[in-house]
PDB file of N, CA and C in Angstrom:
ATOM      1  N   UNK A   1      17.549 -19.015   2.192  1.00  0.00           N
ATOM      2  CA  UNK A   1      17.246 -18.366   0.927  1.00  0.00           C
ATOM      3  C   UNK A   1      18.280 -17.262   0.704  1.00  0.00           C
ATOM      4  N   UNK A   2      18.852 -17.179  -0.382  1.00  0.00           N
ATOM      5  CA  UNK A   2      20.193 -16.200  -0.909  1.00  0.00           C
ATOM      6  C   UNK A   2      19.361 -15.599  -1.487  1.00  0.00           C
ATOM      7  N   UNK A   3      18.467 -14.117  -1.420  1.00  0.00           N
ATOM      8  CA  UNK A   3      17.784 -13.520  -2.395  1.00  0.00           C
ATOM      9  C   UNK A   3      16.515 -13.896  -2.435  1.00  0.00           C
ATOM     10  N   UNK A   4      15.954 -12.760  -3.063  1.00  0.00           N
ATOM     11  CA  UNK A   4      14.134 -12.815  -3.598  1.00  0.00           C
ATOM     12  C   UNK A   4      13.381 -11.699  -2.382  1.00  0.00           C
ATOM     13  N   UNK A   5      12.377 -12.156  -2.659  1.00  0.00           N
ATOM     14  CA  UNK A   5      11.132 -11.165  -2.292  1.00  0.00           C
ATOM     15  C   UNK A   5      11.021 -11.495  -0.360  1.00  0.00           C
ATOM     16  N   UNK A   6      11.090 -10.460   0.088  1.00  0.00           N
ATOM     17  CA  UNK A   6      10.676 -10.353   1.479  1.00  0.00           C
ATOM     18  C   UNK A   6       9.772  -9.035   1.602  1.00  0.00           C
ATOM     19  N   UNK A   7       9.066  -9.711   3.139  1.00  0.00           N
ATOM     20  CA  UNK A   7       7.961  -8.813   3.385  1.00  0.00           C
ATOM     21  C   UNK A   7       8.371  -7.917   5.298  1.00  0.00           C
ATOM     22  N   UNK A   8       7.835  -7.214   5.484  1.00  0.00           N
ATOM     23  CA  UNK A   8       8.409  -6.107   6.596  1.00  0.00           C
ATOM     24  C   UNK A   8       6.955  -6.638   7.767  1.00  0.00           C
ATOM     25  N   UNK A   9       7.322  -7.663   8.456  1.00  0.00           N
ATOM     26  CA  UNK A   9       6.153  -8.264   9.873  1.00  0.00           C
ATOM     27  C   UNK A   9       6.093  -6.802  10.071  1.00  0.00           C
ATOM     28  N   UNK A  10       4.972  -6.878  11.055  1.00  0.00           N
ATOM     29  CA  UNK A  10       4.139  -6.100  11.849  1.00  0.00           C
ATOM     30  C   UNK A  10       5.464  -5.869  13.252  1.00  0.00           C
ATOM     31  N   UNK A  11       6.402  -6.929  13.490  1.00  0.00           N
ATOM     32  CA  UNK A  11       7.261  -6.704  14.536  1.00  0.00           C
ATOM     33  C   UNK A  11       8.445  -6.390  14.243  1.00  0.00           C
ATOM     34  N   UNK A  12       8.096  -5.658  12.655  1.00  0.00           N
ATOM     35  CA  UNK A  12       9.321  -5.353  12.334  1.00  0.00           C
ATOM     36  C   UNK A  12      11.041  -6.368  12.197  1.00  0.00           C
ATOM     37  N   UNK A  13      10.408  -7.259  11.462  1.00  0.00           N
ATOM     38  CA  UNK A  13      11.432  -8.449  10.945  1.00  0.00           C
ATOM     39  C   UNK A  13      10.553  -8.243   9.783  1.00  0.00           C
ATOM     40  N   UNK A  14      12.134  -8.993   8.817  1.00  0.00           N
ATOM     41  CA  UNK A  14      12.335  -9.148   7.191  1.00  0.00           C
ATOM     42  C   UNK A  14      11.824 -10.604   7.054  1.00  0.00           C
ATOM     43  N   UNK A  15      10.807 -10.915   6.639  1.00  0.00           N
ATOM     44  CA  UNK A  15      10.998 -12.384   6.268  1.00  0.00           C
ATOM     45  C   UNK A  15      10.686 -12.837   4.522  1.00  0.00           C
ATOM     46  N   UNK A  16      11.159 -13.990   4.415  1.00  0.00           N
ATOM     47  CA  UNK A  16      11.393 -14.512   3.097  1.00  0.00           C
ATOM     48  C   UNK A  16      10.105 -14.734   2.897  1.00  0.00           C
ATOM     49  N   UNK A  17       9.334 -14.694   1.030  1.00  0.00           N
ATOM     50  CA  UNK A  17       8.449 -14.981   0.513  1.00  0.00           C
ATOM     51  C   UNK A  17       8.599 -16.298  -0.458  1.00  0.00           C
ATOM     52  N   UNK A  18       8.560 -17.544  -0.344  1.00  0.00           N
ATOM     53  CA  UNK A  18       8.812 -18.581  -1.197  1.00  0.00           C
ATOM     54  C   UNK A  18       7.745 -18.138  -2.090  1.00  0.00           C
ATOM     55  N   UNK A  19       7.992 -17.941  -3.388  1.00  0.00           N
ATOM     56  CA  UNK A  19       7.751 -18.287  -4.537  1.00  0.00           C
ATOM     57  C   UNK A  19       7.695 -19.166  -5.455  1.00  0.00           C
ATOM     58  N   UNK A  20       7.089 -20.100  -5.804  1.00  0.00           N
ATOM     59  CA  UNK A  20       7.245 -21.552  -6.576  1.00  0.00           C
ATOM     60  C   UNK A  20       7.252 -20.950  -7.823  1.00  0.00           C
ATOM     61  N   UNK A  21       8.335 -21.818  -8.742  1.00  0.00           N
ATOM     62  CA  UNK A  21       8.997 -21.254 -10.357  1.00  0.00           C
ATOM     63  C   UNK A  21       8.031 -21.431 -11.191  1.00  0.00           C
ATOM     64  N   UNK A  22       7.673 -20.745 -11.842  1.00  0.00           N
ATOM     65  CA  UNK A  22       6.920 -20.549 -12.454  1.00  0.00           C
ATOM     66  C   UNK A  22       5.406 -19.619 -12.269  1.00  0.00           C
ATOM     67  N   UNK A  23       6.051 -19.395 -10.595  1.00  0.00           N
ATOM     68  CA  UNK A  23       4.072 -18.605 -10.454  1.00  0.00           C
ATOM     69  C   UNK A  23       4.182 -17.487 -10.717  1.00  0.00           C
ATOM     70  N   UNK A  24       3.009 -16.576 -10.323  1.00  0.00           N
ATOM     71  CA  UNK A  24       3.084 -15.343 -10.869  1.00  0.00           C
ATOM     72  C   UNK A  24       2.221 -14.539  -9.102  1.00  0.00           C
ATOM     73  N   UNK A  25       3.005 -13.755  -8.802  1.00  0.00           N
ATOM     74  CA  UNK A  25       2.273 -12.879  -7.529  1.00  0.00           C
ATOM     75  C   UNK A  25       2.250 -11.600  -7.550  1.00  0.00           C
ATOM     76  N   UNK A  26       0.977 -12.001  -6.836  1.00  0.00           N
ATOM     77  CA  UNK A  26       0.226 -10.364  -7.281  1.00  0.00           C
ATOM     78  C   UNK A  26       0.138  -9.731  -5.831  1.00  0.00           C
ATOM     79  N   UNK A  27       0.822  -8.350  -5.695  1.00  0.00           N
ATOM     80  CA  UNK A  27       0.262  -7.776  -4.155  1.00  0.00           C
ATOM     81  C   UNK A  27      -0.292  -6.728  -4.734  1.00  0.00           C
ATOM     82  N   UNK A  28      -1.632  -6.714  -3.507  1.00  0.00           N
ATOM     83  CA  UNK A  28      -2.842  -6.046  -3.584  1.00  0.00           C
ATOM     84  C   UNK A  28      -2.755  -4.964  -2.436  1.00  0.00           C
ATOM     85  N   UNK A  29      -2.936  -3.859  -2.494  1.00  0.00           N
ATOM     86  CA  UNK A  29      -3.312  -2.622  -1.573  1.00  0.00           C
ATOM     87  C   UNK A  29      -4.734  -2.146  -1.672  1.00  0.00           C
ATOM     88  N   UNK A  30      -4.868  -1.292  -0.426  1.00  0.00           N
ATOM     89  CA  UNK A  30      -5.612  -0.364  -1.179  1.00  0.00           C
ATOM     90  C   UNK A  30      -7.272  -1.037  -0.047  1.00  0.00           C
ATOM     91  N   UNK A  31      -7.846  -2.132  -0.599  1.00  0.00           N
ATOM     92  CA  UNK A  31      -9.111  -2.567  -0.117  1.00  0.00           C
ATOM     93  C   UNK A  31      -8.522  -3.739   0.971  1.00  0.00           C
ATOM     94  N   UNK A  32      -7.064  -4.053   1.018  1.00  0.00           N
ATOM     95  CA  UNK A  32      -6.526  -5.035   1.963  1.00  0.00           C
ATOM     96  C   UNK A  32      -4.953  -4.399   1.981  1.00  0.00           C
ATOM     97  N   UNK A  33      -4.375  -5.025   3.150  1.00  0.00           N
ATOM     98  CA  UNK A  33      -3.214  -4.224   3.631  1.00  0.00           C
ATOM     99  C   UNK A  33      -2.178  -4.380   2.934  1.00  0.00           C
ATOM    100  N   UNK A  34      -1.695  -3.571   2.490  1.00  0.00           N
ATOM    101  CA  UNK A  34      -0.320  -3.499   1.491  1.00  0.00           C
ATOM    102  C   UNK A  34       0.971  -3.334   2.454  1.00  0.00           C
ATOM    103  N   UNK A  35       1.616  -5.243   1.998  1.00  0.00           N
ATOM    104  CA  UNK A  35       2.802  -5.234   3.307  1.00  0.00           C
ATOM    105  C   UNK A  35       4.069  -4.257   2.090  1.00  0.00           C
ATOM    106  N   UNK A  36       4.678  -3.597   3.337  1.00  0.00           N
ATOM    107  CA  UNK A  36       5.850  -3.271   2.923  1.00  0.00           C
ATOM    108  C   UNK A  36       7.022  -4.517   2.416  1.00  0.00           C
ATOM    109  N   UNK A  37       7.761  -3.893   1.354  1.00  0.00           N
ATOM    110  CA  UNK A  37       7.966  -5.031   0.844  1.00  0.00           C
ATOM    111  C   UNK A  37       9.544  -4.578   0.435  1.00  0.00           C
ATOM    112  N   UNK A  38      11.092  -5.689  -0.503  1.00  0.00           N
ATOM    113  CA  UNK A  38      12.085  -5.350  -0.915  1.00  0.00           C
ATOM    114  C   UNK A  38      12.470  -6.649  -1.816  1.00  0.00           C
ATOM    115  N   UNK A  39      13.031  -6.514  -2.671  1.00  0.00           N
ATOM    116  CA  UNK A  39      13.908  -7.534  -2.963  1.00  0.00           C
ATOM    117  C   UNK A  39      15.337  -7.643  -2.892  1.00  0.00           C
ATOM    118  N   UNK A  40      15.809  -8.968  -2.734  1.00  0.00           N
ATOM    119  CA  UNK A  40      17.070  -8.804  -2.375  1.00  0.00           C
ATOM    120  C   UNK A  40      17.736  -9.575  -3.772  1.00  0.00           C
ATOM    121  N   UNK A  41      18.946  -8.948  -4.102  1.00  0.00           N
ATOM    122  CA  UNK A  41      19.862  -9.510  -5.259  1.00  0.00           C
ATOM    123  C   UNK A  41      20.604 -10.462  -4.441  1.00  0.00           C
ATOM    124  N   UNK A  42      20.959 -12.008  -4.602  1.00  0.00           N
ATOM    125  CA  UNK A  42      21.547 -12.856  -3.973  1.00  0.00           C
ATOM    126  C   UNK A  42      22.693 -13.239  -4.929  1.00  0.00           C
ATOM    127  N   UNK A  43      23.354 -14.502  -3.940  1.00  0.00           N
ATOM    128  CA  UNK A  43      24.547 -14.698  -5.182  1.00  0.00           C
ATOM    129  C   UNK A  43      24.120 -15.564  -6.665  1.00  0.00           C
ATOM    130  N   UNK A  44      23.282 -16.017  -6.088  1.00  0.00           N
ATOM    131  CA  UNK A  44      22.403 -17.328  -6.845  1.00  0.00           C
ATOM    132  C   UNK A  44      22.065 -16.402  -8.406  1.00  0.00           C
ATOM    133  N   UNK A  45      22.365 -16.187  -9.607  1.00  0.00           N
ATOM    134  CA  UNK A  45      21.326 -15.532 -10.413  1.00  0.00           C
ATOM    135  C   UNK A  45      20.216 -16.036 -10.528  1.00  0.00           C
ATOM    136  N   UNK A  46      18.899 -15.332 -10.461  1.00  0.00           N
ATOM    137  CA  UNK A  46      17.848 -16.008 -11.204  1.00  0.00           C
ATOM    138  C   UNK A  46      17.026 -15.150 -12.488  1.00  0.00           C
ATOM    139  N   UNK A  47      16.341 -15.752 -13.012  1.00  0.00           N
ATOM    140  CA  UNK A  47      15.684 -14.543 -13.983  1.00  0.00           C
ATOM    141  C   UNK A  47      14.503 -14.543 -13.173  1.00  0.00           C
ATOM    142  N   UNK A  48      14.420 -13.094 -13.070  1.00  0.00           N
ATOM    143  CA  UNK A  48      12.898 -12.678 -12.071  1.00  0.00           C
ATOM    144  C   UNK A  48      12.429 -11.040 -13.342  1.00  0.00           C
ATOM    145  N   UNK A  49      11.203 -11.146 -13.387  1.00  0.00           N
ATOM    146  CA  UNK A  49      10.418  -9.913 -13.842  1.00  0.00           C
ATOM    147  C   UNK A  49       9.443  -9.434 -12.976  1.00  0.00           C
ATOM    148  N   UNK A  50       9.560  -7.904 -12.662  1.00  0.00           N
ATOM    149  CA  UNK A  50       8.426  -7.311 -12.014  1.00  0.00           C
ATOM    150  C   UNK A  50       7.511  -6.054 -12.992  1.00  0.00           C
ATOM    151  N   UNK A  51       6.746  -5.889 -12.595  1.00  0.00           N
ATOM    152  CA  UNK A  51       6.243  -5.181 -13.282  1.00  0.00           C
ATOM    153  C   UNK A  51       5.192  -4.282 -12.612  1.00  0.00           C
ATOM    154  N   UNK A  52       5.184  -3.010 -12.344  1.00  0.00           N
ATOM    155  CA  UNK A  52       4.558  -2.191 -11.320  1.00  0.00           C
ATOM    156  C   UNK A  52       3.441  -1.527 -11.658  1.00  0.00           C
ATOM    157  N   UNK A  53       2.130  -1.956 -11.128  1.00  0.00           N
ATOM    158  CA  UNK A  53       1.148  -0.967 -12.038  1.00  0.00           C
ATOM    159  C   UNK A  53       0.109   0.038 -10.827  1.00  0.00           C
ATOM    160  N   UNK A  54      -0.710   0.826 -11.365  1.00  0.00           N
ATOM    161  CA  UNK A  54      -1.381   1.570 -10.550  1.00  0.00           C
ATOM    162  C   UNK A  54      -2.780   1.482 -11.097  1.00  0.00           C
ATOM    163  N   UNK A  55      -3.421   1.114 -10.462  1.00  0.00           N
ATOM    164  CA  UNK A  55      -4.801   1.503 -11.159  1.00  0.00           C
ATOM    165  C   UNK A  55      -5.485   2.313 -10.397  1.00  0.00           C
ATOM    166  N   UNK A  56      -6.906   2.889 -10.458  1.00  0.00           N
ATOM    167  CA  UNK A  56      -7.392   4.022  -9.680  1.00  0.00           C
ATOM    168  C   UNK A  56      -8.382   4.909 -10.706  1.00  0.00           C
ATOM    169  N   UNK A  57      -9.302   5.611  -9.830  1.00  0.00           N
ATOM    170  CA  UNK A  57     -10.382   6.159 -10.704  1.00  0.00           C
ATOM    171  C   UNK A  57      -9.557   7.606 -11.584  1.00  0.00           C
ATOM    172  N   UNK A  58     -10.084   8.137 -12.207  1.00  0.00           N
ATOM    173  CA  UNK A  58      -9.503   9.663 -12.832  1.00  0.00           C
ATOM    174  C   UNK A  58      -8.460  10.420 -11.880  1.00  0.00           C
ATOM    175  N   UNK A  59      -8.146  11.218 -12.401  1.00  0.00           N
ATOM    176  CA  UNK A  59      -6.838  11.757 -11.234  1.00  0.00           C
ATOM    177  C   UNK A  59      -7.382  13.120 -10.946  1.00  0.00           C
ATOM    178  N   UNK A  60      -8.918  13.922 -11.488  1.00  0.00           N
ATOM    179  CA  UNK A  60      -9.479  14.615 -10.499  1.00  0.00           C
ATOM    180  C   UNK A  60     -10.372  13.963  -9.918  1.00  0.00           C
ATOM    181  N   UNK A  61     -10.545  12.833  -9.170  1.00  0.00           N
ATOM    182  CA  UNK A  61     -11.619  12.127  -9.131  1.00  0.00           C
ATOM    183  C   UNK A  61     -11.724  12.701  -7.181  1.00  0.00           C
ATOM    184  N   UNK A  62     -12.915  12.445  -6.734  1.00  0.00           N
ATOM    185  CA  UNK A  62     -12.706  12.921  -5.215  1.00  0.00           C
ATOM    186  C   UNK A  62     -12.933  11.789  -4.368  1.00  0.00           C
ATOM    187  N   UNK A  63     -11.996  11.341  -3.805  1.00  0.00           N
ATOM    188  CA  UNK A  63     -11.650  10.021  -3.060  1.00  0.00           C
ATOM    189  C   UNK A  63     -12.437  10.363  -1.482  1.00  0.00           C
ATOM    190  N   UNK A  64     -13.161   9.470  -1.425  1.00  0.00           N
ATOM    191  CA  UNK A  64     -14.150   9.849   0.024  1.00  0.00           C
ATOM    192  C   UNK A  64     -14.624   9.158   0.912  1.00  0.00           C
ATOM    193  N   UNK A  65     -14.880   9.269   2.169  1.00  0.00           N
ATOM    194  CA  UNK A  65     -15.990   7.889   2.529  1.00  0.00           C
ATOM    195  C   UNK A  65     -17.282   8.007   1.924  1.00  0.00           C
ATOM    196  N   UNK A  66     -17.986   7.072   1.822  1.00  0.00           N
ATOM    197  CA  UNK A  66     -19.417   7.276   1.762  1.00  0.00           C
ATOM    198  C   UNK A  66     -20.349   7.453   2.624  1.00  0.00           C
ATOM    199  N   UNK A  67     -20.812   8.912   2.246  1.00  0.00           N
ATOM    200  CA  UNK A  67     -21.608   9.360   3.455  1.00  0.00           C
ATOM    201  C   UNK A  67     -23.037   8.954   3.917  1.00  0.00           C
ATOM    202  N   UNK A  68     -23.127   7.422   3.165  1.00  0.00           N
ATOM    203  CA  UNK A  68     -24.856   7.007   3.410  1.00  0.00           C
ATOM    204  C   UNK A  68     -23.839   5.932   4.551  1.00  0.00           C
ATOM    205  N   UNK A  69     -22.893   5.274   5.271  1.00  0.00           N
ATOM    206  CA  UNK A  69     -22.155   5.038   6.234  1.00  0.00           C
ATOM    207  C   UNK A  69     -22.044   5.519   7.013  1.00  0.00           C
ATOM    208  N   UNK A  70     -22.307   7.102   6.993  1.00  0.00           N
ATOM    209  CA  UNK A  70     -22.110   8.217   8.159  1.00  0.00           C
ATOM    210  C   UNK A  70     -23.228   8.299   9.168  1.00  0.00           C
ATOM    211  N   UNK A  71     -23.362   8.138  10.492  1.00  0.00           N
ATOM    212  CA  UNK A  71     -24.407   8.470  11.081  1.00  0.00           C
ATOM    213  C   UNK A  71     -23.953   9.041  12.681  1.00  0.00           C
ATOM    214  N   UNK A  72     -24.600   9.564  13.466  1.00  0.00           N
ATOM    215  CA  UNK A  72     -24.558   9.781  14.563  1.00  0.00           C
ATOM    216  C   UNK A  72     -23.444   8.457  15.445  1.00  0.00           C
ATOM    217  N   UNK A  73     -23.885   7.301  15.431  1.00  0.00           N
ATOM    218  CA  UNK A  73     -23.130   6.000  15.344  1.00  0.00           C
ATOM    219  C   UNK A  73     -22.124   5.954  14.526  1.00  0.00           C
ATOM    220  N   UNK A  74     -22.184   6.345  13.667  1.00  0.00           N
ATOM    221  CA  UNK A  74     -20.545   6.009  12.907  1.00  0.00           C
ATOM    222  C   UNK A  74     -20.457   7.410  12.394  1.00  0.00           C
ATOM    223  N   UNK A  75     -19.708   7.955  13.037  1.00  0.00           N
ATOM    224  CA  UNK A  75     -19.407   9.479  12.322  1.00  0.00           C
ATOM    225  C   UNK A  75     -18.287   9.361  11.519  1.00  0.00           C
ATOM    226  N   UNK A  76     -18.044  10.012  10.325  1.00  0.00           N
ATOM    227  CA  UNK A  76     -16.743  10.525   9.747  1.00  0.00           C
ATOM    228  C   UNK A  76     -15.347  10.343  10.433  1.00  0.00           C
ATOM    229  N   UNK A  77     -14.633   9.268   9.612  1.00  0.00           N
ATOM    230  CA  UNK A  77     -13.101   9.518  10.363  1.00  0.00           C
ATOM    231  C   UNK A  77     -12.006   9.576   9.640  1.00  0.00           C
ATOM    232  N   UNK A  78     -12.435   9.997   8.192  1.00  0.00           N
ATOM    233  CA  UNK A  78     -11.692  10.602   7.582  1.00  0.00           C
ATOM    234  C   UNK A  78     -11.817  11.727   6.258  1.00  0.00           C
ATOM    235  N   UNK A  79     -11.261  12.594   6.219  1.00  0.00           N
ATOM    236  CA  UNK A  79     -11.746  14.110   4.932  1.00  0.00           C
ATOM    237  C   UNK A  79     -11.181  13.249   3.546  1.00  0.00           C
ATOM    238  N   UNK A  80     -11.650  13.781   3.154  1.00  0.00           N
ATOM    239  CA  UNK A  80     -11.717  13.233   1.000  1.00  0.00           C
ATOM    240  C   UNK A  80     -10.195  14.028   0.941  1.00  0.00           C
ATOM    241  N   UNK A  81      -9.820  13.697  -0.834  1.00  0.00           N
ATOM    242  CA  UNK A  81      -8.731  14.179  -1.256  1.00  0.00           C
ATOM    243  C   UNK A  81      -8.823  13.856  -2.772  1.00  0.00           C
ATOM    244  N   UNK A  82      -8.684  14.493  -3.358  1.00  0.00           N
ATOM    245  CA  UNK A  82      -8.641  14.111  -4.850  1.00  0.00           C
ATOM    246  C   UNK A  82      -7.873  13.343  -4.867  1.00  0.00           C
ATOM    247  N   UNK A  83      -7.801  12.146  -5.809  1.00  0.00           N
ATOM    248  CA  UNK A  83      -6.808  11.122  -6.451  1.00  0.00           C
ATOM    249  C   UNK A  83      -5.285  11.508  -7.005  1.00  0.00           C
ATOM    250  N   UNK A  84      -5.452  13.030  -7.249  1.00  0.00           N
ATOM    251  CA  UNK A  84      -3.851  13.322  -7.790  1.00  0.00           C
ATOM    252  C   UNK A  84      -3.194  14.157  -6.470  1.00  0.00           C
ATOM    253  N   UNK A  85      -4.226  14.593  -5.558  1.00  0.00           N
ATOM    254  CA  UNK A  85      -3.707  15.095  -4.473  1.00  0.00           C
ATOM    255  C   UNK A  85      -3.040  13.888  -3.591  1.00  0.00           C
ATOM    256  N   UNK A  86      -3.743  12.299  -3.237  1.00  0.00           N
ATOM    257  CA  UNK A  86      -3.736  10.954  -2.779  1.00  0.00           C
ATOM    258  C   UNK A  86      -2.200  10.638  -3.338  1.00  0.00           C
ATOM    259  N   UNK A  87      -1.899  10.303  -4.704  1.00  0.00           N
ATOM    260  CA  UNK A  87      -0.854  10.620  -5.138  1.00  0.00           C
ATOM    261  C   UNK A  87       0.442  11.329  -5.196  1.00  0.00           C
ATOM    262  N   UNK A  88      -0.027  12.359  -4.660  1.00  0.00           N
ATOM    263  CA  UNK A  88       1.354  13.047  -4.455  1.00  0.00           C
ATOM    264  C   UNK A  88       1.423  13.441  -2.810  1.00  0.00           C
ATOM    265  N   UNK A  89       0.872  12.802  -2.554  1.00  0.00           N
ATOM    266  CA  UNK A  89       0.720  12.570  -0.514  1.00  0.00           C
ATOM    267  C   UNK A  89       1.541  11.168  -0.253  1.00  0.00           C
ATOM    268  N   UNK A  90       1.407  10.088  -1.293  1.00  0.00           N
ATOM    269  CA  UNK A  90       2.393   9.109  -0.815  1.00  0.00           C
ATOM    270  C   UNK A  90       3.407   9.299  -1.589  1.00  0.00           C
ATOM    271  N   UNK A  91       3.598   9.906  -2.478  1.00  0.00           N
ATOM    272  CA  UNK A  91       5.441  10.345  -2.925  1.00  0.00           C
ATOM    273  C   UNK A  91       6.147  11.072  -1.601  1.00  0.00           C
ATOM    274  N   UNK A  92       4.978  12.026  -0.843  1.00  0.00           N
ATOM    275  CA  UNK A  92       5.773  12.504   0.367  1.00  0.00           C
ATOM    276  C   UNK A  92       6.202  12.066   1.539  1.00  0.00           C
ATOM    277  N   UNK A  93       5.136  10.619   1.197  1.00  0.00           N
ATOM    278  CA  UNK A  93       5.543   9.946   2.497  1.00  0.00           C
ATOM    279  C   UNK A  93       6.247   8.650   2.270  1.00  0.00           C
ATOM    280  N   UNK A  94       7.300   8.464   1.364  1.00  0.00           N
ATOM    281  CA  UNK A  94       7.958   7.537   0.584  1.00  0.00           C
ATOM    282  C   UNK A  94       8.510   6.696   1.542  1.00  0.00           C
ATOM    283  N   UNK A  95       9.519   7.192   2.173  1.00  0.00           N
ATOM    284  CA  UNK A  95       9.908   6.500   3.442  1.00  0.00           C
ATOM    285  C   UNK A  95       9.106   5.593   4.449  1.00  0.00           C
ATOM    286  N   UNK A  96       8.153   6.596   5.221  1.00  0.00           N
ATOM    287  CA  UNK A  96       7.087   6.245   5.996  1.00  0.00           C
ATOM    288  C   UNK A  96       5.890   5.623   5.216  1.00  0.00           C
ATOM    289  N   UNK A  97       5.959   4.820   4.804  1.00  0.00           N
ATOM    290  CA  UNK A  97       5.390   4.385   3.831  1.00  0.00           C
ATOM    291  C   UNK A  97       3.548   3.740   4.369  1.00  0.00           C
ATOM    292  N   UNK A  98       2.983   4.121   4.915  1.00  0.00           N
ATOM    293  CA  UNK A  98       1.660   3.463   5.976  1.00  0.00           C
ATOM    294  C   UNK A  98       1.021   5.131   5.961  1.00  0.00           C
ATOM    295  N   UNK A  99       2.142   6.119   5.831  1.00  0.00           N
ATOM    296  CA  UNK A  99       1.562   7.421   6.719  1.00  0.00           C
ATOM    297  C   UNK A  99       0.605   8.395   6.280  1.00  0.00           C
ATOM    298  N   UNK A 100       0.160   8.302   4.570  1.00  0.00           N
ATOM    299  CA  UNK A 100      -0.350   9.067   4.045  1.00  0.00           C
ATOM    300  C   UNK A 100      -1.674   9.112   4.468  1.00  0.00           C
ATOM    301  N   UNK A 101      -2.286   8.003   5.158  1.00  0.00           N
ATOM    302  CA  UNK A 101      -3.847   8.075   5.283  1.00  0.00           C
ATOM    303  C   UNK A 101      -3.907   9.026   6.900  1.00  0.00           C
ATOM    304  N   UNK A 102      -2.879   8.953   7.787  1.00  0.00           N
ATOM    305  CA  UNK A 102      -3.053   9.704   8.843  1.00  0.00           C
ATOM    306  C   UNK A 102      -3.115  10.912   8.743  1.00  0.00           C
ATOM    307  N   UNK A 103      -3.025  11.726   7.593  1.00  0.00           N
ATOM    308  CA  UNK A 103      -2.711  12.910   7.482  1.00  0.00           C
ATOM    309  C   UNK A 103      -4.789  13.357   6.624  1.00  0.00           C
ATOM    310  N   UNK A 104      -5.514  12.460   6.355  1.00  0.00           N
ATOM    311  CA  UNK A 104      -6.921  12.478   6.198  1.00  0.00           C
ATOM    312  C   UNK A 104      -7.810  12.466   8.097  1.00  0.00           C
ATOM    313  N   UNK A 105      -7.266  11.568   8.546  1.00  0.00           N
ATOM    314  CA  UNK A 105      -7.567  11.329   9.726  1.00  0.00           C
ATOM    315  C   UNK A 105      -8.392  12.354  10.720  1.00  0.00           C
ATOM    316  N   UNK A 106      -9.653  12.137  10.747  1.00  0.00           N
ATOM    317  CA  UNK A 106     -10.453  13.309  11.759  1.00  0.00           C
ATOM    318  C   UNK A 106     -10.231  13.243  13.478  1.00  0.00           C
ATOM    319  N   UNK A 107      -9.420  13.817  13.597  1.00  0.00           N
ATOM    320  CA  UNK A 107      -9.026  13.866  15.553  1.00  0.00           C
ATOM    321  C   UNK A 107     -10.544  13.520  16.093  1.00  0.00           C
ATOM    322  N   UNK A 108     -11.103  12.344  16.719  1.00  0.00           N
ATOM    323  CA  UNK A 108     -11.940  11.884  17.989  1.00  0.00           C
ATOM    324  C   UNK A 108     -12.063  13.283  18.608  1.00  0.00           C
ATOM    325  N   UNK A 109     -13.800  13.541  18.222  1.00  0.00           N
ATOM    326  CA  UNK A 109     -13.820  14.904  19.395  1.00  0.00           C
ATOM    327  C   UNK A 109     -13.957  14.331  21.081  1.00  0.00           C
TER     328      UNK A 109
END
């Protein structure tokens, strides 16, 4: 493959995403794992469109676990953050791109 969409393994290799012409793919984060991802410009032209969207509750909204989940047995293992705070926690972690939720993370007493 000269070009297109690749995804970043877990062992840290690039691998190719076949796409059949005409489909349309959707990556999902968020409630399932959002692979790191790139495209590559090849020699081949093709016409490709992306289109990047965000969805998400209000941007003071307070992003949390739910605490009827919480019990002696399952304690808290991670602190809330508002949605525009969530937001500007992964602009900081642009690079490191996985890292923003470790920084919610409650240290195991």
């Amino acid at each position: 493959m000269d070009g297109g969409l690749q995804i970043l393994t877990h062992q840290g290799q690039w691998i190719n995403v076949h796409i059949p012409p005409n489909a349309i793919l959707i990556q999902l984060g968020d409630q399932l794992e959002s692979h790191i991802h790139r495209v590559l410009v090849g020699k081949y032209k093709a016409r490709r469109i992306s289109i990047g969207t965000l969805h998400g509750p209000s941007i003071d909204k307070l992003v949390a676990p739910a605490l009827e989940f919480v019990d002696d047995t399952h304690p808290l293992a991670y602190h809330g953050m508002t949605y525009s705070d969530a937001l500007e926690a992964n602009n900081r972690y642009e690079i490191e791109v996985q890292s923003c939720i470790e920084q919610l993370r409650i240290p195991s007493l």
